[in-house]
PDB file of N, CA and C in Angstrom:
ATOM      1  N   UNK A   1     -36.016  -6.776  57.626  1.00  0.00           N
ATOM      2  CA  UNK A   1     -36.365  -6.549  56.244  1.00  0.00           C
ATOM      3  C   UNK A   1     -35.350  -5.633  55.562  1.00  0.00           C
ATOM      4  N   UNK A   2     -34.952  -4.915  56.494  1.00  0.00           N
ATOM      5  CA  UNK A   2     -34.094  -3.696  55.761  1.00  0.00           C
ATOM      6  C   UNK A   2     -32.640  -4.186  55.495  1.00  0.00           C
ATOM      7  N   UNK A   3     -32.149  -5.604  56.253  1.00  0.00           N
ATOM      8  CA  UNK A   3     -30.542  -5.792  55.664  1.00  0.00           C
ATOM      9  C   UNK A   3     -31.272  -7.199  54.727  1.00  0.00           C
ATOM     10  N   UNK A   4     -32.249  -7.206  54.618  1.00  0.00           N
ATOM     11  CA  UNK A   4     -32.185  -8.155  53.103  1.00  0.00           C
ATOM     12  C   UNK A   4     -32.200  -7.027  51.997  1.00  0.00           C
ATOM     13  N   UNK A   5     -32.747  -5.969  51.674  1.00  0.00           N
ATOM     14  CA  UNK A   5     -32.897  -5.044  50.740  1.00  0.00           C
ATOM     15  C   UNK A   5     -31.782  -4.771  50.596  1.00  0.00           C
ATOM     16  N   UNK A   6     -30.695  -4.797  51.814  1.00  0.00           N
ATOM     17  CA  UNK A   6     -29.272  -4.154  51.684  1.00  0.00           C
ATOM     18  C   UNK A   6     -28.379  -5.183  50.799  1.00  0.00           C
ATOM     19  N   UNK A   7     -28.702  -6.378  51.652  1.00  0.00           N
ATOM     20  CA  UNK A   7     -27.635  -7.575  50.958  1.00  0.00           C
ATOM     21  C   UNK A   7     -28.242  -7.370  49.814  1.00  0.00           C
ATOM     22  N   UNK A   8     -29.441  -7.690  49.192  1.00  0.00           N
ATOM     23  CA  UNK A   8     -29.940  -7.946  47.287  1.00  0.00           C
ATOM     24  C   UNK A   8     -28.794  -6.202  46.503  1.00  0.00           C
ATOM     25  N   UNK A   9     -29.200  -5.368  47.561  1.00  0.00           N
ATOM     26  CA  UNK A   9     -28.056  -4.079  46.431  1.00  0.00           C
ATOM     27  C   UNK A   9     -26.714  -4.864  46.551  1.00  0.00           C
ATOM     28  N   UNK A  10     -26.454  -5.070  47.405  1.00  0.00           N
ATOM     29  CA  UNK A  10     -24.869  -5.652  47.810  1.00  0.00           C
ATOM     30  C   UNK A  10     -24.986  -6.790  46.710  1.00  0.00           C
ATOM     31  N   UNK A  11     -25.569  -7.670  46.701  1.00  0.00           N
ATOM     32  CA  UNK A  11     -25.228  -8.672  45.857  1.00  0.00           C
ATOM     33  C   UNK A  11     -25.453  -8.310  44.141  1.00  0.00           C
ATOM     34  N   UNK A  12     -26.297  -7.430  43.969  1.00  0.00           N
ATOM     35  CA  UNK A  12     -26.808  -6.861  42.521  1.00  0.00           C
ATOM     36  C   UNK A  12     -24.931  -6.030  42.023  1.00  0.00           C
ATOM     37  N   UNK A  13     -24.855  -5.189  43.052  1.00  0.00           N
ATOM     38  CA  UNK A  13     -23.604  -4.721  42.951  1.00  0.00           C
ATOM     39  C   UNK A  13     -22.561  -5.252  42.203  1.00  0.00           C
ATOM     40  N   UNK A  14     -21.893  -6.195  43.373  1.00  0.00           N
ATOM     41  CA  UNK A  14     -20.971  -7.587  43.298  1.00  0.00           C
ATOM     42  C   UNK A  14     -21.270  -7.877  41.650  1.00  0.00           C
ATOM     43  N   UNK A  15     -22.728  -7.966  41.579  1.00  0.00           N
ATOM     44  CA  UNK A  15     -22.697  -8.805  40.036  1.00  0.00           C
ATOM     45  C   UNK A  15     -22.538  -8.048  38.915  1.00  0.00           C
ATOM     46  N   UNK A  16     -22.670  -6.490  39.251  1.00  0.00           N
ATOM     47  CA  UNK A  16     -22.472  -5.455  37.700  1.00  0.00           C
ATOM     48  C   UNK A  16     -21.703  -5.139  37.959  1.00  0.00           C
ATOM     49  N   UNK A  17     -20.679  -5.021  38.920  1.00  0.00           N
ATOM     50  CA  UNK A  17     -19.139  -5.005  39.248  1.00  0.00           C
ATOM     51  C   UNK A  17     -18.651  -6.293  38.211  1.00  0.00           C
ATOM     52  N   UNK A  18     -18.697  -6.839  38.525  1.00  0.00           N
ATOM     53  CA  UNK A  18     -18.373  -7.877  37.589  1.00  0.00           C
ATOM     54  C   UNK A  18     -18.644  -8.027  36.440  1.00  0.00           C
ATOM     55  N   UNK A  19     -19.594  -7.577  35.618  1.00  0.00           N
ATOM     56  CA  UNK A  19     -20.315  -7.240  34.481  1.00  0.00           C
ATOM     57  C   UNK A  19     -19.282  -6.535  33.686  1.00  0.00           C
ATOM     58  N   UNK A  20     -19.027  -5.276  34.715  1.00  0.00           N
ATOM     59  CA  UNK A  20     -18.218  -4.425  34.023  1.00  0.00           C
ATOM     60  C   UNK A  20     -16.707  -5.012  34.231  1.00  0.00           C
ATOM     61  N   UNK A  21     -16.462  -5.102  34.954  1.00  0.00           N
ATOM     62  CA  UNK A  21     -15.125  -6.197  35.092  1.00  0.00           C
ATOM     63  C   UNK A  21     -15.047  -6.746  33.695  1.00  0.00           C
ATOM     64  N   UNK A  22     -15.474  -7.781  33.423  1.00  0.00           N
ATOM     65  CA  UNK A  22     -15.492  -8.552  32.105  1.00  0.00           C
ATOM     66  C   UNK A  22     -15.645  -7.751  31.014  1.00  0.00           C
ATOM     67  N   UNK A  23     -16.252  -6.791  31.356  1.00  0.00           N
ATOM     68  CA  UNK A  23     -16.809  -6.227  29.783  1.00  0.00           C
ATOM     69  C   UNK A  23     -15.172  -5.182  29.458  1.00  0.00           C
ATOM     70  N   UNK A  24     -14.586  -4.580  30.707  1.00  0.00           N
ATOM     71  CA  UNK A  24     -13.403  -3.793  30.342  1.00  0.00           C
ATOM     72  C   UNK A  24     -12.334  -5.024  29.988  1.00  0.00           C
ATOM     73  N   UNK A  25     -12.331  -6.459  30.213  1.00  0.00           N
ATOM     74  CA  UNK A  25     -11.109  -7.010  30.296  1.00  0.00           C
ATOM     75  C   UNK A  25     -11.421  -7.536  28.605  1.00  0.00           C
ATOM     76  N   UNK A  26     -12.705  -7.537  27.765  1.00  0.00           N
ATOM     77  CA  UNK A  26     -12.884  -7.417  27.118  1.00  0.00           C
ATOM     78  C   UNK A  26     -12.587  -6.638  26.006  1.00  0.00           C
ATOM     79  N   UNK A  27     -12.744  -5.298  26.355  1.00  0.00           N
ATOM     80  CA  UNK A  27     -11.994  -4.036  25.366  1.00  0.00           C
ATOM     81  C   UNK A  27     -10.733  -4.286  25.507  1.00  0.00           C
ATOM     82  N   UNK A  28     -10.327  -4.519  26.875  1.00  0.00           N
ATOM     83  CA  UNK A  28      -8.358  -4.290  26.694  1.00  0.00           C
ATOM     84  C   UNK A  28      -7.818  -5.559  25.691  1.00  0.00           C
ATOM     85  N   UNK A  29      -8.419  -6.452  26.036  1.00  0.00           N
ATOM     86  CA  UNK A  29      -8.137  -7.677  25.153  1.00  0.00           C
ATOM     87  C   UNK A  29      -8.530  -7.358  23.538  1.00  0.00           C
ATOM     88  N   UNK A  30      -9.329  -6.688  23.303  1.00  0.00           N
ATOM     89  CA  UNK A  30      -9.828  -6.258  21.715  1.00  0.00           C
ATOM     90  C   UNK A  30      -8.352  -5.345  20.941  1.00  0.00           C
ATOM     91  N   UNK A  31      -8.548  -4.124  22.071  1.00  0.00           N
ATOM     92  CA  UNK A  31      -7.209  -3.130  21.753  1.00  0.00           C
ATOM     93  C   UNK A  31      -6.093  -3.481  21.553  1.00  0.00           C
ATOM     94  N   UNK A  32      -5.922  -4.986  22.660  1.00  0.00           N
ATOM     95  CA  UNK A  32      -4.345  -5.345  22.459  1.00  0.00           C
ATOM     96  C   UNK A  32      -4.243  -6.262  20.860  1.00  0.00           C
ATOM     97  N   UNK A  33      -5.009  -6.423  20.941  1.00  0.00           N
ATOM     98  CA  UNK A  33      -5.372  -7.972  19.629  1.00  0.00           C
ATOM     99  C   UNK A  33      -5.040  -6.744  18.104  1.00  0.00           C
ATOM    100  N   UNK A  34      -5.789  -5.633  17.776  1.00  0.00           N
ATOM    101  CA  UNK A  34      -5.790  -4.903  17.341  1.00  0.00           C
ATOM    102  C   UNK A  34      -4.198  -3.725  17.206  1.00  0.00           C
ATOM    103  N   UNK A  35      -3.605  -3.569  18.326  1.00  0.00           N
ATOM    104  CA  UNK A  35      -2.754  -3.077  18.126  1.00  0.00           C
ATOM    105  C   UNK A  35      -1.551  -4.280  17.579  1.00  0.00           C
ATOM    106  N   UNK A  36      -1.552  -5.273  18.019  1.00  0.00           N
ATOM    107  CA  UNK A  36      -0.923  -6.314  17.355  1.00  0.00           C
ATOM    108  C   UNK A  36      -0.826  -6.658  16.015  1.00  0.00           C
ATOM    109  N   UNK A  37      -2.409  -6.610  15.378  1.00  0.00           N
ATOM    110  CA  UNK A  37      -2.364  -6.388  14.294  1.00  0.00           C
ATOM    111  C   UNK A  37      -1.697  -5.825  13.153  1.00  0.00           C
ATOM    112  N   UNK A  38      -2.176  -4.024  13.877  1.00  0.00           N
ATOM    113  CA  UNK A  38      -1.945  -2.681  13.128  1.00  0.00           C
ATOM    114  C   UNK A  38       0.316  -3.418  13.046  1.00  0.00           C
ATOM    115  N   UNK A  39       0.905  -3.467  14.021  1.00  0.00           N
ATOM    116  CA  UNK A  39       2.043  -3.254  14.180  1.00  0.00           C
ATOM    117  C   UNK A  39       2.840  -4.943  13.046  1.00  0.00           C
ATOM    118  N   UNK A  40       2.039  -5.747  13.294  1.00  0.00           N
ATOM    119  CA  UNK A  40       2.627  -6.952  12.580  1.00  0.00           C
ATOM    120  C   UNK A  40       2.520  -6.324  10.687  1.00  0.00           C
ATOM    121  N   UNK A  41       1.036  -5.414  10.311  1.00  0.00           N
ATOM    122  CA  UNK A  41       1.613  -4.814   9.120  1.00  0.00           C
ATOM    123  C   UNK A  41       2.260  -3.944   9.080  1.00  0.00           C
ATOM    124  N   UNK A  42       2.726  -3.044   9.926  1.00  0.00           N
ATOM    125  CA  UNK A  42       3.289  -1.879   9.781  1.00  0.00           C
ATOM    126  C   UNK A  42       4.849  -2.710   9.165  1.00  0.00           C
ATOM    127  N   UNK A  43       5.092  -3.354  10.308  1.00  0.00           N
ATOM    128  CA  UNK A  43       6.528  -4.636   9.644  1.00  0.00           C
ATOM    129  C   UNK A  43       6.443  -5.204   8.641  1.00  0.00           C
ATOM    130  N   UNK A  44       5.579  -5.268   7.812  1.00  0.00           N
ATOM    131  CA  UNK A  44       5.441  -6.188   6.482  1.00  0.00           C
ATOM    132  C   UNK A  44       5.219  -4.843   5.624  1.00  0.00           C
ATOM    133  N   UNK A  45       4.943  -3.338   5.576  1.00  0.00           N
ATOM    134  CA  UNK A  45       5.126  -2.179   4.801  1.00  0.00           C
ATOM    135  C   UNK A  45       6.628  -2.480   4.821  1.00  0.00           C
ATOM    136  N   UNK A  46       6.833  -2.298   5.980  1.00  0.00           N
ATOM    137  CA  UNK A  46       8.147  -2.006   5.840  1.00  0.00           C
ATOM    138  C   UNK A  46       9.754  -3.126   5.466  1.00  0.00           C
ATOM    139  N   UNK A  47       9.369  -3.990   5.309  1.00  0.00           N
ATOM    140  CA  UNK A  47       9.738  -4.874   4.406  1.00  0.00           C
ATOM    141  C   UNK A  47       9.699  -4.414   2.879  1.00  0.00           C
ATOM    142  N   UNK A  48       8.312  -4.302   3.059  1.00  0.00           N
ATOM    143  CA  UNK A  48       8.158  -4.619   1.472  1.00  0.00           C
ATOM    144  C   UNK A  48       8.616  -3.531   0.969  1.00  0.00           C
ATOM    145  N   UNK A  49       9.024  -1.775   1.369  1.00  0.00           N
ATOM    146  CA  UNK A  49       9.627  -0.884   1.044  1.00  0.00           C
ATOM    147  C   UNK A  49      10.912  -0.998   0.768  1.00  0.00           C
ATOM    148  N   UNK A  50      11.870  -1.910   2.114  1.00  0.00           N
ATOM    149  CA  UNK A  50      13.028  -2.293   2.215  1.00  0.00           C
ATOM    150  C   UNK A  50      13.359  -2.672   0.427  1.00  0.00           C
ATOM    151  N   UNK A  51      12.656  -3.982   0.281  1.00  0.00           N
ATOM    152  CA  UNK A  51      13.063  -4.922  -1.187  1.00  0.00           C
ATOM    153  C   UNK A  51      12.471  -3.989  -2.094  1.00  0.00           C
ATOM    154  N   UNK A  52      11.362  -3.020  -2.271  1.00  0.00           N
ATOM    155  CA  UNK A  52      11.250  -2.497  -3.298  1.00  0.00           C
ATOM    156  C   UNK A  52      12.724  -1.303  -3.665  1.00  0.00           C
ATOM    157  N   UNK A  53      13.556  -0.983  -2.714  1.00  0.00           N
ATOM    158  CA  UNK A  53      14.227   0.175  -2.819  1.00  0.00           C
ATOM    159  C   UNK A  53      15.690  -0.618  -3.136  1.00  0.00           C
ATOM    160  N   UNK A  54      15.891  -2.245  -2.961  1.00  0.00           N
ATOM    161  CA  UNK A  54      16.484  -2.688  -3.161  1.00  0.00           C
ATOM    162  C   UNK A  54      16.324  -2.901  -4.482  1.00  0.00           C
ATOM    163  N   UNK A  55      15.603  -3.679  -5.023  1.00  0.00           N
ATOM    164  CA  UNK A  55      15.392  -3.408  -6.327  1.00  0.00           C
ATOM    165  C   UNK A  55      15.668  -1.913  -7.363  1.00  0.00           C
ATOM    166  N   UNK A  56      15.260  -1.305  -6.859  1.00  0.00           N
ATOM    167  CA  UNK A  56      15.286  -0.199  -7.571  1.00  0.00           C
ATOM    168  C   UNK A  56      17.092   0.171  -7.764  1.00  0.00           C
ATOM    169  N   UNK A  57      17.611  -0.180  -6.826  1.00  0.00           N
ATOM    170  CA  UNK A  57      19.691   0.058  -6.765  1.00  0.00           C
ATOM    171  C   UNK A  57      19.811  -0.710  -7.813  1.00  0.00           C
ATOM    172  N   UNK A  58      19.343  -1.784  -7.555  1.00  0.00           N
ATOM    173  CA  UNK A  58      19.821  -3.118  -8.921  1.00  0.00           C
ATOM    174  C   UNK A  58      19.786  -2.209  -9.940  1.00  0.00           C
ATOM    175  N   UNK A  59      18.748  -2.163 -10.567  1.00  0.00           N
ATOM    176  CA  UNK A  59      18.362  -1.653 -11.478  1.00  0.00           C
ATOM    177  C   UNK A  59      19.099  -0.410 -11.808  1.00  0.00           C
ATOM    178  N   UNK A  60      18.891   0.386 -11.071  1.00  0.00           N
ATOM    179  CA  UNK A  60      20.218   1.734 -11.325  1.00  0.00           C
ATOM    180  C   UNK A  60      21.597   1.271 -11.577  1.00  0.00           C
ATOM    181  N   UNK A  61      22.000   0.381 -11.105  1.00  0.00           N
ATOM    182  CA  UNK A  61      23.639   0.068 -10.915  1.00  0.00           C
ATOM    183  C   UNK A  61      23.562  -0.617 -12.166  1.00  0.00           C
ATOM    184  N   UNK A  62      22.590  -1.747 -12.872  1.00  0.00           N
ATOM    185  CA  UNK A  62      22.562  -2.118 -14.003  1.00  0.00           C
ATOM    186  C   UNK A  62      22.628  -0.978 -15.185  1.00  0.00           C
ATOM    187  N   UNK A  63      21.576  -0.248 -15.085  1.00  0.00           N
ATOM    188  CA  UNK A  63      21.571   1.015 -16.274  1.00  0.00           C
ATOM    189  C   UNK A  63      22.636   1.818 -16.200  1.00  0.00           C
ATOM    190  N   UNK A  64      23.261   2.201 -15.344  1.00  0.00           N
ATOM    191  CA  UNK A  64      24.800   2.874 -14.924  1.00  0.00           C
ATOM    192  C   UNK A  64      25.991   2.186 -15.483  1.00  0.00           C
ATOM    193  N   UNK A  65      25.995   0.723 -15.573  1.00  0.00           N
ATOM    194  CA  UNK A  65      26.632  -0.007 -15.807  1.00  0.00           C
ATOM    195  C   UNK A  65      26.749  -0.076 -17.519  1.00  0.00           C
ATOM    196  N   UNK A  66      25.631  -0.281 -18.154  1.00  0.00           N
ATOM    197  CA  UNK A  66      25.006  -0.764 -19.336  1.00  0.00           C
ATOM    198  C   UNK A  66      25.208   0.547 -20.358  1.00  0.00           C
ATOM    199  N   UNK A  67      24.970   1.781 -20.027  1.00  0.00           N
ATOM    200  CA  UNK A  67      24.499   3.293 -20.640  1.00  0.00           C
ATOM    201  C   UNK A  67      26.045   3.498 -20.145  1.00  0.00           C
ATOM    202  N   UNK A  68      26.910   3.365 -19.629  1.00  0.00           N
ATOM    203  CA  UNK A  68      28.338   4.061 -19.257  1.00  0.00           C
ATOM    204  C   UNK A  68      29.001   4.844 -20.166  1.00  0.00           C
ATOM    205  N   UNK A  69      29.047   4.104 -21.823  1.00  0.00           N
ATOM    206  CA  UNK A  69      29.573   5.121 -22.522  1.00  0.00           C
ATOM    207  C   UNK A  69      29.051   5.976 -22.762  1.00  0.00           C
ATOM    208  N   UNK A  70      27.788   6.182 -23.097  1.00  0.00           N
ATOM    209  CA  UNK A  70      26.850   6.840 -23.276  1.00  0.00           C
ATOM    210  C   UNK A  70      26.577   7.978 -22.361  1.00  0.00           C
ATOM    211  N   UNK A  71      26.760   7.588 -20.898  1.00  0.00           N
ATOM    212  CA  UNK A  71      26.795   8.685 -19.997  1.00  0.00           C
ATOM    213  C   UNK A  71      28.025   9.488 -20.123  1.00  0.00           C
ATOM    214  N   UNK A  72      29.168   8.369 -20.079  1.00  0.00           N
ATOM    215  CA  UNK A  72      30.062   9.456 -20.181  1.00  0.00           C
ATOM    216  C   UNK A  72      30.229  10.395 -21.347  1.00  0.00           C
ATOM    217  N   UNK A  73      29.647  10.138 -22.709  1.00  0.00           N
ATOM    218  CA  UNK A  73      29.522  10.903 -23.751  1.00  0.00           C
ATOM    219  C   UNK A  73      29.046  12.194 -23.462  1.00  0.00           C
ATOM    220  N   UNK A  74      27.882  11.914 -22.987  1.00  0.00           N
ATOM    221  CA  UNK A  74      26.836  13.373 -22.327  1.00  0.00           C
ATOM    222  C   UNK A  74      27.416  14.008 -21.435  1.00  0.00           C
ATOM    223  N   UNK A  75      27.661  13.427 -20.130  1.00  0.00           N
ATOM    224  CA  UNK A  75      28.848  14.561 -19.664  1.00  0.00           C
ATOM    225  C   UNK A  75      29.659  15.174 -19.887  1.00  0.00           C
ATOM    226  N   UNK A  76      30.647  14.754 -20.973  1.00  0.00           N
ATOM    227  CA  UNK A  76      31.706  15.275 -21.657  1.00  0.00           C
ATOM    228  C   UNK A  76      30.854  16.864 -22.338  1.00  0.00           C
ATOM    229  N   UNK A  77      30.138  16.457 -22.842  1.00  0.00           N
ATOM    230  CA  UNK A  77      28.990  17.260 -23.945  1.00  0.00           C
ATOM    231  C   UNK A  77      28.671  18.167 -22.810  1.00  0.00           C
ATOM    232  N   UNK A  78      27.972  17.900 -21.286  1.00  0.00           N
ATOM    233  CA  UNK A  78      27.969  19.243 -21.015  1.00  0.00           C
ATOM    234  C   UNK A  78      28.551  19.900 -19.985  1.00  0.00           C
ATOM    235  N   UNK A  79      29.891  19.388 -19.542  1.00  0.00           N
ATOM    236  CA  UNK A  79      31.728  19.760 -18.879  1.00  0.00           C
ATOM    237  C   UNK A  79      31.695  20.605 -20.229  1.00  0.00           C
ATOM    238  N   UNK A  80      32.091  20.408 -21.775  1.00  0.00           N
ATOM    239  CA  UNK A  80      31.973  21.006 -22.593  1.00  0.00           C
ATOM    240  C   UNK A  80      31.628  22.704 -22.789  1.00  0.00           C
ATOM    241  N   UNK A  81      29.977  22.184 -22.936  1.00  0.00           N
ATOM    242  CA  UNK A  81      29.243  23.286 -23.237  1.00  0.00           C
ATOM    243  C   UNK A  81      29.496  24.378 -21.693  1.00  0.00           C
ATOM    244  N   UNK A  82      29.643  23.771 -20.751  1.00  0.00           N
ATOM    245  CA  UNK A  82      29.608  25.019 -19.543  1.00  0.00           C
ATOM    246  C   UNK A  82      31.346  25.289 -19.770  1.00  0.00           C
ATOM    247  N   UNK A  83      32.119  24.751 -19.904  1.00  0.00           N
ATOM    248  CA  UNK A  83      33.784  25.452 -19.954  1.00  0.00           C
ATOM    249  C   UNK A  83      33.111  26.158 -21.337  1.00  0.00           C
ATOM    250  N   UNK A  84      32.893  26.429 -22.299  1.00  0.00           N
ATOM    251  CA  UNK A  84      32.304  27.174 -23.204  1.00  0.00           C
ATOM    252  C   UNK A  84      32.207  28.572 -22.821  1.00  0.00           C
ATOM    253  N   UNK A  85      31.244  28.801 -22.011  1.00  0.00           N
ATOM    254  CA  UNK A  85      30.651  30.051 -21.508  1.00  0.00           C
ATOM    255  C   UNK A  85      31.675  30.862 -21.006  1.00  0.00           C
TER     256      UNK A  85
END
């Protein structure tokens, strides 16, 4: 009587061994799915920072381009005013 009581723990065992088996291969599989995630946007921030900062040069090198006399007017004006002092 006493190694059937043993085998049913032994076999109950075996089976929440396994329970938990599955249930951790479960989380690792969640975490990995998840960190995959997090990292596929972190690459698409960072893209989209890339072209926004690209844009933004355009745009400077255009107004730099466009305002030139104009800048250089103002500088002159204050090279000027500081040889002044």
């Amino acid at each position: 009587m006493r190694s059937i009581v043993n085998g049913k723990r032994c076999l109950m065992k075996a089976r929440l061994d396994r329970i938990r088996e599955r249930a951790w291969r479960k989380q690792i599989q969640a975490w990995t799915d998840l960190h995959a995630k997090l990292a596929c946007e972190r690459a698409q921030g960072t893209t989209e920072y890339a072209i926004l900062v690209g844009i933004l040069v355009v745009i400077a090198i255009l107004a730099i381009t466009v305002f030139r006399p104009k800048l250089e007017e103002l500088w002159q004006a204050i090279a000027d005013g500081i040889n002044s002092l």
